[in-house]
Protein backbone atom coordinates (compact mmCIF):
# COMPACT_ATOMS: atom_id res chain seq x y z
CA UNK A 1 129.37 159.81 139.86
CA UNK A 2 131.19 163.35 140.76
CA UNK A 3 134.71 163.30 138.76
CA UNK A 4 136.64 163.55 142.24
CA UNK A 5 134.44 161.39 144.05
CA UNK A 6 135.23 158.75 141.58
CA UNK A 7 138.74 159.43 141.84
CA UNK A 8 138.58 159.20 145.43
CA UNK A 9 136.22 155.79 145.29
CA UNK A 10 139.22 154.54 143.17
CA UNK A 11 141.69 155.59 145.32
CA UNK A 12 140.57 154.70 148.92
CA UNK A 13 140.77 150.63 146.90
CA UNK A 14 144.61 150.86 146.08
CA UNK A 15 146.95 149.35 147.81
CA UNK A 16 150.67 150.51 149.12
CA UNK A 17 152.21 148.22 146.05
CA UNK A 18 149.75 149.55 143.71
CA UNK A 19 150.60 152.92 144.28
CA UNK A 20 154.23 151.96 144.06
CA UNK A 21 153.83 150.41 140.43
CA UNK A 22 151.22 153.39 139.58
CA UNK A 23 153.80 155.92 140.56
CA UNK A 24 156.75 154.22 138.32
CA UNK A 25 154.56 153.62 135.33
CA UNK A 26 153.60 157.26 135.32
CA UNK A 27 157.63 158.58 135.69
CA UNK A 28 157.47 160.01 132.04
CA UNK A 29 154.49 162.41 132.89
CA UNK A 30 155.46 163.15 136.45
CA UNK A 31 159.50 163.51 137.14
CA UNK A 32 160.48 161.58 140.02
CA UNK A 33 161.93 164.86 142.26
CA UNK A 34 157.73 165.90 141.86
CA UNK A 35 157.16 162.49 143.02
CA UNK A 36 159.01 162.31 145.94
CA UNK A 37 155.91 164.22 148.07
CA UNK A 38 153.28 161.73 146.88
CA UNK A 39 151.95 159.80 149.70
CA UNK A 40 149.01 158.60 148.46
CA UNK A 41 146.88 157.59 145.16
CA UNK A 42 144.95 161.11 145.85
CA UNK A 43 147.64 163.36 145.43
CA UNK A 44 149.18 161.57 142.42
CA UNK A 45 145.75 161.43 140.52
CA UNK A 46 145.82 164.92 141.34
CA UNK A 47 149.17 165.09 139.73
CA UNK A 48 148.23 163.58 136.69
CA UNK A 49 145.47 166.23 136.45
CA UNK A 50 147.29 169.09 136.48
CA UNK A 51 149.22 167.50 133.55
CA UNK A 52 146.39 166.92 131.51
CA UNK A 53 146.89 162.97 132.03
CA UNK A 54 143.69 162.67 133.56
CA UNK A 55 139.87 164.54 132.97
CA UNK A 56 136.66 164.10 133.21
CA UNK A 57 135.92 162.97 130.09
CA UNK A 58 138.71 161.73 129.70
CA UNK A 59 140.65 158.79 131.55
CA UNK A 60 141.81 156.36 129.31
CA UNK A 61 145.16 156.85 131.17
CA UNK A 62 143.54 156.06 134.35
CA UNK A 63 142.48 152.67 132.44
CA UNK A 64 145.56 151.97 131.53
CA UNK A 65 147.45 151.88 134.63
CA UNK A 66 144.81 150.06 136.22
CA UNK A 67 144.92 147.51 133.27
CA UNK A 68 148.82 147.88 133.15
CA UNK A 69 148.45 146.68 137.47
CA UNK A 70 145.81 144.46 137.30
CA UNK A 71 143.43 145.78 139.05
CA UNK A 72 140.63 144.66 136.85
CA UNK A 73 138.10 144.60 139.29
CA UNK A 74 138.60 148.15 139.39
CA UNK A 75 138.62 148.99 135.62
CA UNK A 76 135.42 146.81 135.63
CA UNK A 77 133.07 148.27 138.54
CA UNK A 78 134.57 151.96 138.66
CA UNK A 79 135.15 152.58 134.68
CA UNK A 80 133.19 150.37 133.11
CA UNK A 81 135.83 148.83 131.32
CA UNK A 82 137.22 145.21 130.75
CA UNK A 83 140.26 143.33 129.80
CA UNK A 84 139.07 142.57 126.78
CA UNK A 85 138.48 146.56 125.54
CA UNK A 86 142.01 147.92 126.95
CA UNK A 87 144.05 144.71 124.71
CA UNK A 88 141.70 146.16 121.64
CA UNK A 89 142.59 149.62 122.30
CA UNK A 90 146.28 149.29 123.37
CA UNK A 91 146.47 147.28 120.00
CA UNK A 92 146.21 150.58 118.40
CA UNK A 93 149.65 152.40 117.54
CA UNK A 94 149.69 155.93 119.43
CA UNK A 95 146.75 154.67 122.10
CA UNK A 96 149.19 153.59 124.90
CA UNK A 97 150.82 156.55 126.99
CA UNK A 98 152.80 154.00 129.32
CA UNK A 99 156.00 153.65 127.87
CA UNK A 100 157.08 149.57 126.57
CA UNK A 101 160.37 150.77 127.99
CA UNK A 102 158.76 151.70 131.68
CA UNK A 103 156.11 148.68 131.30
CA UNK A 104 159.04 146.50 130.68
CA UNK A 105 160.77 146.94 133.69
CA UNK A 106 157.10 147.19 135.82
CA UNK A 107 157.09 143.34 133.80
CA UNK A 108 160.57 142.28 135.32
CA UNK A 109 159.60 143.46 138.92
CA UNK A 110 156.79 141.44 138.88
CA UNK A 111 158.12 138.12 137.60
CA UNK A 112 161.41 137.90 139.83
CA UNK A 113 161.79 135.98 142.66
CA UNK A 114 163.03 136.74 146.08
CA UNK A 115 166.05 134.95 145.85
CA UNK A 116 166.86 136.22 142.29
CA UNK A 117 166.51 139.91 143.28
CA UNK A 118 168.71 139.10 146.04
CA UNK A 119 171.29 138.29 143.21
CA UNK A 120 170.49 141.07 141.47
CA UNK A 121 171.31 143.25 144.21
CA UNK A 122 174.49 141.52 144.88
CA UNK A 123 175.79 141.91 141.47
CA UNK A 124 174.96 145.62 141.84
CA UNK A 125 176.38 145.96 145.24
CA UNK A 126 178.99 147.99 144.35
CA UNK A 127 176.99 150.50 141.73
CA UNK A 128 174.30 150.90 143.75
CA UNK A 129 175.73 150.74 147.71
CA UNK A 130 172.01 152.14 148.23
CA UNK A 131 170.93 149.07 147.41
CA UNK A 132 172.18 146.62 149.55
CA UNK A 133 170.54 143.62 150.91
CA UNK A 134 168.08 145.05 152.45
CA UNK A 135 164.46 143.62 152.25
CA UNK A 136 162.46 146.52 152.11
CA UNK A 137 164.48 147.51 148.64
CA UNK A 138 162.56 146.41 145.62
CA UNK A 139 163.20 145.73 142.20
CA UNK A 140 161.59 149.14 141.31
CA UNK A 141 163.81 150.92 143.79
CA UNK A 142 167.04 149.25 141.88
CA UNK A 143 165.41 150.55 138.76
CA UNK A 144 165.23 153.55 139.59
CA UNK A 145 168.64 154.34 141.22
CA UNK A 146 170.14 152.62 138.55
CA UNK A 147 168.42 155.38 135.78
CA UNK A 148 169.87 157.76 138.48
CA UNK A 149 173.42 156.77 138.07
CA UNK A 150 172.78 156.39 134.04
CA UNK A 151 172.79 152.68 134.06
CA UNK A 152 169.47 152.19 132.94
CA UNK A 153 167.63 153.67 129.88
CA UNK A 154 165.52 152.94 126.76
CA UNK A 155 168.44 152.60 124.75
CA UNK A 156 170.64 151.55 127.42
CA UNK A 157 169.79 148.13 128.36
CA UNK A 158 172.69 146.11 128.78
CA UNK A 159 173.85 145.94 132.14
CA UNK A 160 170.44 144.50 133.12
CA UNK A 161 171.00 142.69 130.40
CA UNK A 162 174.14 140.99 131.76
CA UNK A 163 172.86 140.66 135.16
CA UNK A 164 169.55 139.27 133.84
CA UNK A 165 171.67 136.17 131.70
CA UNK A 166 173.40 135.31 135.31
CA UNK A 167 170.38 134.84 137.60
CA UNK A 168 167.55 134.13 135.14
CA UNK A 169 167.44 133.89 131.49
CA UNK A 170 163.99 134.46 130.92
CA UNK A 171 163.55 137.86 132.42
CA UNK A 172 166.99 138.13 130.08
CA UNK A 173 164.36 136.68 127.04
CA UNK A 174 161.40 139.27 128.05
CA UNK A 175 164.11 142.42 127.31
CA UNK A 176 165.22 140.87 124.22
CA UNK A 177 161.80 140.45 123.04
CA UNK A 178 161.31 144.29 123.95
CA UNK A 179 164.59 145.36 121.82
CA UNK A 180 163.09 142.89 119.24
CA UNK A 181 159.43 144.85 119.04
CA UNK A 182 161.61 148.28 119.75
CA UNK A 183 163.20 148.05 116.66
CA UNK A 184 160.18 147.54 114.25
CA UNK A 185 158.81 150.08 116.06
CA UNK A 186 161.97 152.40 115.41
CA UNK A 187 161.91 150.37 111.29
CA UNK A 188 158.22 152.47 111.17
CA UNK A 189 159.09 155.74 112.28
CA UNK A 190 161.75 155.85 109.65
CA UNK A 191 159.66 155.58 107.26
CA UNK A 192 160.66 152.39 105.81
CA UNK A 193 158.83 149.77 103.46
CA UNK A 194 158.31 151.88 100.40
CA UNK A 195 154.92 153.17 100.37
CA UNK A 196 154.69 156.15 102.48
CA UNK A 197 156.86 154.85 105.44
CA UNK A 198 154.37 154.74 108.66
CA UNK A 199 151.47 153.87 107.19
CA UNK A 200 152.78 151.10 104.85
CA UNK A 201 154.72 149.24 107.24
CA UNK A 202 151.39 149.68 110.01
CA UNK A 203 149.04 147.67 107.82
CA UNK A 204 151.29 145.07 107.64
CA UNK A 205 151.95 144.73 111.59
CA UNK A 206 148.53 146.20 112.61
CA UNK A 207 144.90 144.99 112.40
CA UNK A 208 142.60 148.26 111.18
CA UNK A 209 140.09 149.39 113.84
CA UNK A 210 137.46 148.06 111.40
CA UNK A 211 138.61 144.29 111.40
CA UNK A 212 139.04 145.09 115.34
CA UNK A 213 135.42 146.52 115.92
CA UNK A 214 134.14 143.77 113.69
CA UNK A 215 132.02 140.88 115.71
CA UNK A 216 134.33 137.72 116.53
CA UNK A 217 137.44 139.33 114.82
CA UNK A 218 138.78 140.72 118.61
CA UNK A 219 137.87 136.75 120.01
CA UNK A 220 140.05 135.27 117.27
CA UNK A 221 143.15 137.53 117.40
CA UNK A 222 143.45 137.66 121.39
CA UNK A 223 142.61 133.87 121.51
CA UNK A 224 144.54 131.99 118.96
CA UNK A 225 144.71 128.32 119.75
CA UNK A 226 143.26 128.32 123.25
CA UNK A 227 140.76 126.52 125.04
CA UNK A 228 137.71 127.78 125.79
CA UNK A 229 136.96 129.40 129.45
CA UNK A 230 134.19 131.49 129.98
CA UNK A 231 132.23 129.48 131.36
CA UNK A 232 131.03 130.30 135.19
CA UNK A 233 131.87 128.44 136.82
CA UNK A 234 134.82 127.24 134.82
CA UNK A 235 134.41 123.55 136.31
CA UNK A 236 135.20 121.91 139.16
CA UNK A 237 138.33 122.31 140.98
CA UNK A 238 138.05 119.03 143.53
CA UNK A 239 140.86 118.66 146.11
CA UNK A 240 141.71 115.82 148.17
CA UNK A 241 143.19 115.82 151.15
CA UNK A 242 144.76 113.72 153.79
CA UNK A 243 146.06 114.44 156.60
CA UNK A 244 145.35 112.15 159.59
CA UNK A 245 147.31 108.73 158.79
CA UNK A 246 146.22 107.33 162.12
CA UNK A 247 144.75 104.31 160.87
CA UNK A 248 147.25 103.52 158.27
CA UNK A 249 150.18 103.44 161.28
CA UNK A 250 147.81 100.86 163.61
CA UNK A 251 146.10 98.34 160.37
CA UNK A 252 149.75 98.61 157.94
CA UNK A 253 153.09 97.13 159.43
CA UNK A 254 155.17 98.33 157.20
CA UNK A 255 153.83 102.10 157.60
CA UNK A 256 153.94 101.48 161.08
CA UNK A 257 156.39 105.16 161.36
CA UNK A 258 154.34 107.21 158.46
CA UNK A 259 153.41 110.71 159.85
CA UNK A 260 150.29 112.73 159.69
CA UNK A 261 151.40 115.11 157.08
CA UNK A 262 151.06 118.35 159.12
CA UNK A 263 150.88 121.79 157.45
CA UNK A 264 148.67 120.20 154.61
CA UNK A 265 145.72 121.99 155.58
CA UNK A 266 147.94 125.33 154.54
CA UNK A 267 148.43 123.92 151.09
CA UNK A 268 144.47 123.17 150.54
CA UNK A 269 143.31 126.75 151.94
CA UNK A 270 146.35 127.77 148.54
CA UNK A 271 144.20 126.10 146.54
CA UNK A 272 141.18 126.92 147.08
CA UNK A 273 141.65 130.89 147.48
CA UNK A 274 143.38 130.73 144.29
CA UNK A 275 141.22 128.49 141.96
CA UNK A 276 138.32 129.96 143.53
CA UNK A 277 139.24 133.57 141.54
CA UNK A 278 139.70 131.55 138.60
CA UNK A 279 136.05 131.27 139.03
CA UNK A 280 136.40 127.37 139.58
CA UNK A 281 133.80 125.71 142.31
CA UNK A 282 135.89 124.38 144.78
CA UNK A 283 134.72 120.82 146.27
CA UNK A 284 137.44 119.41 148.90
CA UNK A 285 137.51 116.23 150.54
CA UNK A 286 139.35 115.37 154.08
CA UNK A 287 141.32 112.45 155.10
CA UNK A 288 139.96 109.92 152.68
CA UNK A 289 140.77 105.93 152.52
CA UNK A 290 142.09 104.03 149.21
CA UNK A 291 138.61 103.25 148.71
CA UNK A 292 136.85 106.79 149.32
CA UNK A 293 139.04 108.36 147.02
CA UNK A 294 137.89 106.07 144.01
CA UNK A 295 134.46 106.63 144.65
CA UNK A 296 135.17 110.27 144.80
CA UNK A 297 137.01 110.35 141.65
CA UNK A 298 134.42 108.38 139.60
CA UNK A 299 131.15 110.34 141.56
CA UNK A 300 133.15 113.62 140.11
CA UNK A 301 133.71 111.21 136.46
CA UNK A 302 129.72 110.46 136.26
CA UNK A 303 128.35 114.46 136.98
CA UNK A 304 127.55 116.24 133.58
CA UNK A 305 130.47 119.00 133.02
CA UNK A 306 128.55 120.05 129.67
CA UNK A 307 128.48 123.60 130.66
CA UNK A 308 131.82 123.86 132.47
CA UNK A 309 134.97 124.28 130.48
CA UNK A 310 137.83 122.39 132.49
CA UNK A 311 137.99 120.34 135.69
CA UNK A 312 141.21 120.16 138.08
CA UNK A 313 142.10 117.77 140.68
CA UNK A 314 144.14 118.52 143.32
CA UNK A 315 145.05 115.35 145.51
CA UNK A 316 147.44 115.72 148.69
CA UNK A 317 148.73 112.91 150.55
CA UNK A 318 151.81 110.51 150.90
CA UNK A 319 152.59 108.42 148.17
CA UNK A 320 154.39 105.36 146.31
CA UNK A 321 155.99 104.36 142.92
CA UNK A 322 153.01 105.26 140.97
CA UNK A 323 150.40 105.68 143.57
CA UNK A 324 148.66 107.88 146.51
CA UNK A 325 147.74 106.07 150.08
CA UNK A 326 144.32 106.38 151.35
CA UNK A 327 144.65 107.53 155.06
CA UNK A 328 144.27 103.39 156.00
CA UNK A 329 147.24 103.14 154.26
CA UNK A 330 145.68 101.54 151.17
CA UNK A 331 146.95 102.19 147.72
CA UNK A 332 144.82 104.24 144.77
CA UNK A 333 146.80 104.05 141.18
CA UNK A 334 147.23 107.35 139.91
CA UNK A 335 146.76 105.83 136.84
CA UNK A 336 143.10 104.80 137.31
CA UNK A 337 141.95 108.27 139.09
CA UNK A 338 143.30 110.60 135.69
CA UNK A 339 141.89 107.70 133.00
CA UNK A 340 138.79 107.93 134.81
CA UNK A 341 137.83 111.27 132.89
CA UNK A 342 139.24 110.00 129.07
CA UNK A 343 136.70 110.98 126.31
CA UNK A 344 135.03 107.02 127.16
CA UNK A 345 134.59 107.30 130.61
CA UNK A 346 133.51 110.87 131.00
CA UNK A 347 131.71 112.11 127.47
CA UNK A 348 130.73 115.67 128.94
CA UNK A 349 134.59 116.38 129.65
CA UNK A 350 135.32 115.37 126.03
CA UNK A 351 137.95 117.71 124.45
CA UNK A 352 138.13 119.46 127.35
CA UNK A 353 141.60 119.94 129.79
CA UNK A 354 141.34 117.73 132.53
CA UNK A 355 144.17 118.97 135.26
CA UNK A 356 145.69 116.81 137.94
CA UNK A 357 147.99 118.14 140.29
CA UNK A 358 149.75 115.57 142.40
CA UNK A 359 151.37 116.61 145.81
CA UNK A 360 153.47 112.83 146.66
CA UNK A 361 157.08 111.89 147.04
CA UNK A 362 158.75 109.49 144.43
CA UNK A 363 162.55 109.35 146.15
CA UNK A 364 164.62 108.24 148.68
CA UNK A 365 166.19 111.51 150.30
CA UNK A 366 164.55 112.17 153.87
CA UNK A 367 164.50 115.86 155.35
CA UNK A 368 165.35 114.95 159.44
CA UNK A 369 164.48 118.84 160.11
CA UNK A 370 161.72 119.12 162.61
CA UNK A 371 159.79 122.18 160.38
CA UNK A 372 160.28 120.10 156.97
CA UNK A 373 159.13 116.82 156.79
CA UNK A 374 158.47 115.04 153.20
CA UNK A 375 155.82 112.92 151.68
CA UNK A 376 157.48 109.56 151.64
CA UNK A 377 156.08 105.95 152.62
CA UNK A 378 158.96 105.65 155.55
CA UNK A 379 160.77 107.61 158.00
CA UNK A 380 164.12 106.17 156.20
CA UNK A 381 163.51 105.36 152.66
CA UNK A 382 160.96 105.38 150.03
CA UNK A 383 161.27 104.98 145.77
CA UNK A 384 157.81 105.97 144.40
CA UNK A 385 158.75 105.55 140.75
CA UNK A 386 160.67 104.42 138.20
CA UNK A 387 161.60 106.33 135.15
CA UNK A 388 158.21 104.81 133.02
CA UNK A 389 156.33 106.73 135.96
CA UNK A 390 155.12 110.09 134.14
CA UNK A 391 154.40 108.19 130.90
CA UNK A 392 152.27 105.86 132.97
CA UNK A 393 150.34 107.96 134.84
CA UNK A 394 149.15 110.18 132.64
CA UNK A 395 145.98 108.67 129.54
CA UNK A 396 147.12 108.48 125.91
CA UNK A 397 144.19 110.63 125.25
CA UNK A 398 144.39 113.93 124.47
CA UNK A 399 144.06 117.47 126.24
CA UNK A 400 145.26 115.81 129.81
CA UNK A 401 148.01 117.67 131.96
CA UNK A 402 149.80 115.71 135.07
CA UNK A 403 151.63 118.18 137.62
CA UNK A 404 153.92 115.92 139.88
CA UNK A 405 155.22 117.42 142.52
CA UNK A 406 158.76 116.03 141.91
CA UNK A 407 160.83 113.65 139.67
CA UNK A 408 162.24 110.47 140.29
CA UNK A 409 164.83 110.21 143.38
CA UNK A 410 163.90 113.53 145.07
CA UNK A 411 161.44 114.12 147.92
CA UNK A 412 158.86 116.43 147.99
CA UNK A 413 159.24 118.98 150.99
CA UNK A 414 156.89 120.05 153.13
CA UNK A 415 156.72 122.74 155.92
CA UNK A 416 154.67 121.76 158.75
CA UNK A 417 153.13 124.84 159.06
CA UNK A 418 153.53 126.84 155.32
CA UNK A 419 152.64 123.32 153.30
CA UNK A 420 154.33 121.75 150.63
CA UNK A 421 157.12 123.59 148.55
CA UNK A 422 155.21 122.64 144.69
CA UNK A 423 151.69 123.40 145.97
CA UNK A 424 152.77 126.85 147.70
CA UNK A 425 154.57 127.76 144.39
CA UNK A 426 151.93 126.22 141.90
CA UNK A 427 149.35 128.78 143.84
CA UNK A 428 151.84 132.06 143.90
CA UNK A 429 152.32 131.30 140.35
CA UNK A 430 148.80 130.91 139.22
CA UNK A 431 147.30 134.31 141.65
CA UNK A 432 150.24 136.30 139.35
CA UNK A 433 150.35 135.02 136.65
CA UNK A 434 146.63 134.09 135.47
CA UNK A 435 145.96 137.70 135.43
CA UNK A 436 148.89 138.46 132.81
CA UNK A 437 147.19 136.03 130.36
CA UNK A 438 150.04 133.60 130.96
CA UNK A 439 149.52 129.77 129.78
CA UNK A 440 149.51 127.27 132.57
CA UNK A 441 152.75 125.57 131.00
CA UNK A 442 154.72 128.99 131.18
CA UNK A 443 153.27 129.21 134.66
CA UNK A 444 154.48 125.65 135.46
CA UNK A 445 157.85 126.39 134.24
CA UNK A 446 158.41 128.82 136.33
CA UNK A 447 157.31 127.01 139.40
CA UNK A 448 159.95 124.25 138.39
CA UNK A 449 162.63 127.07 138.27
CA UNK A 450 161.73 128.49 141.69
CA UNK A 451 161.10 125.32 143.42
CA UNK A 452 164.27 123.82 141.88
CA UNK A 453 166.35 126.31 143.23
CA UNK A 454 165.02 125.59 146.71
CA UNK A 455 168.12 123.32 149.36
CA UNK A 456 167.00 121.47 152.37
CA UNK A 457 170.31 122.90 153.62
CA UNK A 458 170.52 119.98 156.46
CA UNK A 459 170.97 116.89 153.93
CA UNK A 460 171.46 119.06 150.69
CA UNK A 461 168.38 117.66 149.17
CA UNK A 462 166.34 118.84 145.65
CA UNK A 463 163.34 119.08 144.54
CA UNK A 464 162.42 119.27 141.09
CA UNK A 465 158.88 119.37 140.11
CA UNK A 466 157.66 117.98 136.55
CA UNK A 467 154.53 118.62 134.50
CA UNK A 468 153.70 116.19 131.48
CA UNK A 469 150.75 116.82 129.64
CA UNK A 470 149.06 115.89 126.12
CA UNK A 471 147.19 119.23 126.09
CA UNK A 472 146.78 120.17 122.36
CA UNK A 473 146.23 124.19 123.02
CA UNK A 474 147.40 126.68 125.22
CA UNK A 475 145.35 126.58 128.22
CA UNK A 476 144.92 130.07 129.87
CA UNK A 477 143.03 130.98 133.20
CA UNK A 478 141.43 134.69 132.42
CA UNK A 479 140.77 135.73 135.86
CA UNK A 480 138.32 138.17 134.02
């Protein structure tokens, strides 16, 4: 393909927020005053080319910022490039032209939250009166009027860094783990390590582009520990969900007042846009009874998963202390649905992560609102579990992980329109942060911070999600 037209191909598939990061991660080629006129991804490629960023036989910078924004698909179809090549070659000292300091802060923009970057531009407010609470300011936009006013540099990090510390300590964690790579880096230019400086001190940190060319060596160092999943499809992601709890109000007295959980169907359509780009094959089942969902759950246990790599289970619907209702109202243990894949029951999924994700209530707190209603048995009261709950729920065996939706004495939330608080998080954190490389527990973390800092402002309710898990490696979702 023509050299332009390619450019052009690429180009016409960016989005506004691509362009956004592309511009920013390219500020140390192109000043920001020559920036200012660039409208679209044309005119900055062009950019780049009259800087010598960007050629015809030449666009490994091009690569990069596409790998840098994950936009895989496009480094894949338009440069015939992967994932897997630009870690190898951005391994190698020299290779990258994106700055750590730039890609850093690119890092930070993506991983805050709404309500932290609210913070963020409260504790700048006076600084930055640019930057006031206005919605349409990003983090990228505080970045770069706070390099403007000389509060923000490679070697200047430590206002963020005191801002960072109040409204999140792990973004605070990501910039000391920059300073912490910075100054090796700044250890090797000096020449340090008494053989001749750079080169000593390289072989030491760096593999040689022989061990990295070499067959299985690349597979090994970017996949330490991990499970395996490259498998397509990657398994089965099966989701069950109820909705309609007609027949449960008219056969049970006592749940004679439960609701239909409304805004449910929201939380399923999460789930399945997001697992299906994690190349799982989506199988979802409506408004089951107590006795459907077993036979479900055990039809799922008896298929062969020999050439699949994981299987998830997603299962929506109101709950009790240490169990999900069928829609008549009829009680499943959670217990029995997650042993029903152990190493005994289902060989094929043997040493394989088996993922349950559990959207149910387990407290007694009851959101009145008329937009947020919870999971809970009763209009009034309801205690799903007791503190053995988590332990219980979960097999003894190995490489299981249990995602509750909340911990004992909160309810979960749910909008009747947007879906449940956990589930909406679980599935903005996975789309983000699968691409990054980022392990499902790091991912689940963060969904406990953002959910956690959630109020149902009417009766000052919590929620606080809580993963337990007997996974024995990191478990990682390559979108590619």
């Amino acid at each position: 393909m023509d050299f332009h037209k390619l450019l052009y191909t690429i180009s016409e598939a960016l989005a506004t927020e691509d362009l956004v990061a592309l511009k920013f991660l390219s500020l140390e080629h192109i000043p920001l005053r020559k920036q200012e006129g660039i409208r679209d991804p044309e005119a900055l490629f062009l950019a780049l080319e009259e800087k010598g960023m960007m050629e015809e036989d030449n666009l490994s910078f091009l690569k990069e910022l596409l790998f840098r924004i994950n936009r895989i698909d496009l480094l894949t179809d338009k440069l015939s490039s992967s994932r897997e090549e630009m870690e190898r070659v951005l391994q190698i000292p020299g290779r990258a032209k994106v700055s750590q300091f730039r890609y850093l802060l690119f890092q930070l923009s993506e991983n805050i939250t709404t309500d932290e970057l609210k913070s963020l531009k409260f504790l700048l407010i006076k600084e930055l009166p640019k930057c006031k609470l206005d919605n349409e300011i990003t983090l990228i936009d505080v970045f770069i009027e706070m390099e403007k006013k000389g509060l923000l540099a490679e070697e200047n990090l430590e206002t963020l860094k005191t801002i960072c510390e109040k409204i999140d300590k792990s973004l605070l964690k990501k910039i000391e783990e920059y300073e912490s790579e910075r100054n090796v880096e700044m250890y090797i230019m000096e020449g340090h390590g008494g053989q001749t400086g750079v080169s000593a001190v390289q072989d030491s940190l760096w593999p040689s582009q022989t061990a990295l060319d070499s067959p299985g060596i690349q597979e090994e160092i970017q996949q330490p520990d991990m499970y395996k999943m490259s498998s397509r499809p990657r398994g089965i992601c099966l989701i069950l969900n109820n909705h309609d709890f007609t027949k449960a109000r008219s056969e049970v007295p006592k749940l004679q007042n439960i609701k239909d959980r409304n805004g449910t169907d929201a939380d399923a359509a999460a789930l399945k846009k997001v697992f299906t780009k994690l190349h799982f094959e989506i199988a979802e089942h409506k408004d089951l009874t107590a006795e459907q969902i077993r036979h479900t759950v055990h039809s799922y246990r008896n298929m062969d998963h020999r050439d699949r790599d994981c299987f998830v289970c997603c299962i929506l619907s109101h709950g009790d202390k240490g169990i999900v209702f069928g829609t008549d109202g009829q009680e499943t243990a959670i217990q029995e649905l997650t042993t029903s894949f152990t190493g005994m029951n289902c060989p094929s999924l043997a040493g394989k992560p088996k993922v349950f994700f559990i959207q149910a209530c387990q407290g007694d707190t009851f959101q009145k609102g008329v937009h947020v209603e919870t999971d809970s048995m009763e209009l009034d009261s309801s205690v799903e579990a007791d503190a053995r709950f988590q332990l219980e729920c979960i097999p003894d065996e190995a490489d299981f992980l249990l995602g509750m939706a909340t911990m004992k004495d909160f309810v979960s939330y749910r909008s009747t329109t947007q879906g449940t608080w956990y589930i909406q998080s679980l599935c903005e954190h996975l789309e983000k942060s699968s691409p990054r490389g980022e392990d499902i527990l790091s991912i689940l973390t963060a969904v406990n911070r953002e959910v956690s800092r959630k109020n149902d402002r009417l009766n000052q309710g919590k929620q606080m999600p809580q993963p337990s898990f007997t996974l024995r490696k990191k478990l990682i979702f390559p979108v590619n």
